[in-house]
C-alpha atoms as a PDB file:
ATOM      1  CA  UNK A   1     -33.504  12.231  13.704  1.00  0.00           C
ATOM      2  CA  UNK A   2     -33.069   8.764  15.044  1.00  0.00           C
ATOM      3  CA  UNK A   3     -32.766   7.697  11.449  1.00  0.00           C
ATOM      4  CA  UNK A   4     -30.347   9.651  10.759  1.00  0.00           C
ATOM      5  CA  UNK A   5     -28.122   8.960  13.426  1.00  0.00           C
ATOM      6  CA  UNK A   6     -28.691   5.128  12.701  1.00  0.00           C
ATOM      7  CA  UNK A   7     -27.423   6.316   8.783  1.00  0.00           C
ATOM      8  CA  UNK A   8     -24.321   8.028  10.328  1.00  0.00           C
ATOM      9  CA  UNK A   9     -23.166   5.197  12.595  1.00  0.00           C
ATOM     10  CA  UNK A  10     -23.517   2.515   9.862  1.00  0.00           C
ATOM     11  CA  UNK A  11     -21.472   4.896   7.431  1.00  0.00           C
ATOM     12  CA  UNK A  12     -18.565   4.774  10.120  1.00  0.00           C
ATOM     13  CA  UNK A  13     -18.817   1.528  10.491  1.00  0.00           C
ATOM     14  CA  UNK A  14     -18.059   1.146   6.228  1.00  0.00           C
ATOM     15  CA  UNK A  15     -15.295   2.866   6.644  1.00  0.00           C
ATOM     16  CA  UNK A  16     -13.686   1.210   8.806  1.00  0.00           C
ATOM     17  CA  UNK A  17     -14.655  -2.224   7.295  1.00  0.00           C
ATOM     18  CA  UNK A  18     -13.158  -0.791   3.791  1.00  0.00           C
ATOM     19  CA  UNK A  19     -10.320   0.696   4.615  1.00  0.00           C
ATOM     20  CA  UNK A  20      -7.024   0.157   3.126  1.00  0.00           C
ATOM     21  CA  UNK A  21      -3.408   0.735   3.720  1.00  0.00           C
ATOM     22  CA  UNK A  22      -2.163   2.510   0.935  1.00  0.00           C
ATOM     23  CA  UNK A  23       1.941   3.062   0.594  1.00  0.00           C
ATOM     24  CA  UNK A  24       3.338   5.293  -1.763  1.00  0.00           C
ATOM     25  CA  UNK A  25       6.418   6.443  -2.861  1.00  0.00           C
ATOM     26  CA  UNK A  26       9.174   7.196  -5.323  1.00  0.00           C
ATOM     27  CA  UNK A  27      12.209   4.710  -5.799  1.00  0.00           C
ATOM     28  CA  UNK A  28      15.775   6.651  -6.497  1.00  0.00           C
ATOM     29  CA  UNK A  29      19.620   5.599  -6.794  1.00  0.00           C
ATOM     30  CA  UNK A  30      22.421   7.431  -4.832  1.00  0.00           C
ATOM     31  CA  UNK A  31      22.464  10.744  -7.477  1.00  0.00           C
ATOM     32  CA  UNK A  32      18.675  11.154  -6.579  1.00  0.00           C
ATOM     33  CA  UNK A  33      17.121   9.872  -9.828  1.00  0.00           C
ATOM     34  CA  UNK A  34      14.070   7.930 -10.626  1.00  0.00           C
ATOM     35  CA  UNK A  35      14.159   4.043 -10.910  1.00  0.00           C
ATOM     36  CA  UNK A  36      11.518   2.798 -13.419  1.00  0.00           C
ATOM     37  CA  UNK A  37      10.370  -0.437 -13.152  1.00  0.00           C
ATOM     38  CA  UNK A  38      11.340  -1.656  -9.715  1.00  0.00           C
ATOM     39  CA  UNK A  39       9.568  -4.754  -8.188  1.00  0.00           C
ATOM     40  CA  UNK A  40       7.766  -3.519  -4.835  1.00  0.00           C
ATOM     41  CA  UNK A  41       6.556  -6.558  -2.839  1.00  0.00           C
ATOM     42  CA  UNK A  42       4.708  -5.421   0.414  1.00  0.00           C
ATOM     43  CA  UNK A  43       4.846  -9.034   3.050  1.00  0.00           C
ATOM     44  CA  UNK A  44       3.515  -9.509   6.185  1.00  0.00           C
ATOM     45  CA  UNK A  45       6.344  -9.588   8.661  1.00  0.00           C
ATOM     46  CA  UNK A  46       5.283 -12.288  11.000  1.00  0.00           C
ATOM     47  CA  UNK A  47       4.627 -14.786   8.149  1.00  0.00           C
ATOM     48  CA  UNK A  48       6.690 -13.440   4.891  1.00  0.00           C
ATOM     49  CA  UNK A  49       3.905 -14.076   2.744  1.00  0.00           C
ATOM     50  CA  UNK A  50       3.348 -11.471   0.060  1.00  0.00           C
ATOM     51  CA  UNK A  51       0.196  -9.663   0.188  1.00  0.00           C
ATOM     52  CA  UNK A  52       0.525  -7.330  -2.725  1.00  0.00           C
ATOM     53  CA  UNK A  53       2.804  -6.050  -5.690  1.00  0.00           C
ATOM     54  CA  UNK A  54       3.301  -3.943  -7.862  1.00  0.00           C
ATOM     55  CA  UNK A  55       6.111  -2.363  -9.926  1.00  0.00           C
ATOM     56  CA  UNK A  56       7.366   1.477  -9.995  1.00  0.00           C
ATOM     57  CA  UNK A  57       6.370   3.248 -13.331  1.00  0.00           C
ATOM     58  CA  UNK A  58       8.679   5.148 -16.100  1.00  0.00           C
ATOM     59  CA  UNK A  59       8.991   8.100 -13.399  1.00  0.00           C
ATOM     60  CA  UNK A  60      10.029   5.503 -10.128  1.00  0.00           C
ATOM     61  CA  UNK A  61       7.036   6.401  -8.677  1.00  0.00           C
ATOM     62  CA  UNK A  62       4.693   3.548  -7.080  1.00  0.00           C
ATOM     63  CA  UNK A  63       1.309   2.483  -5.388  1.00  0.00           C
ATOM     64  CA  UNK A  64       0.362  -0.706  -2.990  1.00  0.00           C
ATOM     65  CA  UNK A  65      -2.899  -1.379  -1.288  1.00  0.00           C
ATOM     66  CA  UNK A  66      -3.290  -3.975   0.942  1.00  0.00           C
ATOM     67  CA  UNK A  67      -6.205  -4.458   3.286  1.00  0.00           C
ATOM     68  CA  UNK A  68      -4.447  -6.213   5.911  1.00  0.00           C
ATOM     69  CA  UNK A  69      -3.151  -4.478   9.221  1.00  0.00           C
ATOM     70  CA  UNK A  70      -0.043  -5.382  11.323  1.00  0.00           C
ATOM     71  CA  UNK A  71       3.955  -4.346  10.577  1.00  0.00           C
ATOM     72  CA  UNK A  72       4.791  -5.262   7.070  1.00  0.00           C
ATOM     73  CA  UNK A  73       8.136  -5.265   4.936  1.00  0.00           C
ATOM     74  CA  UNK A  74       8.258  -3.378   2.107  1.00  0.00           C
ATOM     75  CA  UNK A  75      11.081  -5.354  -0.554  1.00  0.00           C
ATOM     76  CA  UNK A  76      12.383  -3.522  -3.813  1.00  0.00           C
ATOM     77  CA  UNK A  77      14.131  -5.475  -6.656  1.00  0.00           C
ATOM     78  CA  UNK A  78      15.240  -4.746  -9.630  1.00  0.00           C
ATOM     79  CA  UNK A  79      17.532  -6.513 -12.546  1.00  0.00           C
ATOM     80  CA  UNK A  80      20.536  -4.484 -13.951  1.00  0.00           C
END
């Protein structure tokens, strides 16, 4: 039993070591349709340096992980 309970608390632990901040979402214009292909930039707001990217696919819709924790800024660009 002791084992066990030694397995569970070190499984917590994991998670919490591996976890990630996942944002996702779907870029749209002013008549409410998809964006493809729109720069997504996720920065750390204290220091403005960019801890991941990514860009939205054919249908607008996008996915950023970071492993970092703390207020961020989410920036969208796009050419055109």
């Amino acid at each position: 039993m002791k084992k066990i309970k030694l397995f569970i608390v070190f499984l917590f632990y994991s998670q919490i070591v591996f976890s990630q901040t996942t944002f996702k979402g779907l870029v749209i214009d002013e008549a409410n349709k998809s964006i493809p292909f729109v720069n997504v930039l996720i920065k750390a707001d204290s220091s403005n340096v960019i801890l991941a990217y990514t860009y939205s696919k054919e249908n607008g819709v996008y996915t950023l992980k970071t492993s970092k924790r703390g207020m961020f800024n989410l920036t969208f660009s796009a050419l055109g």
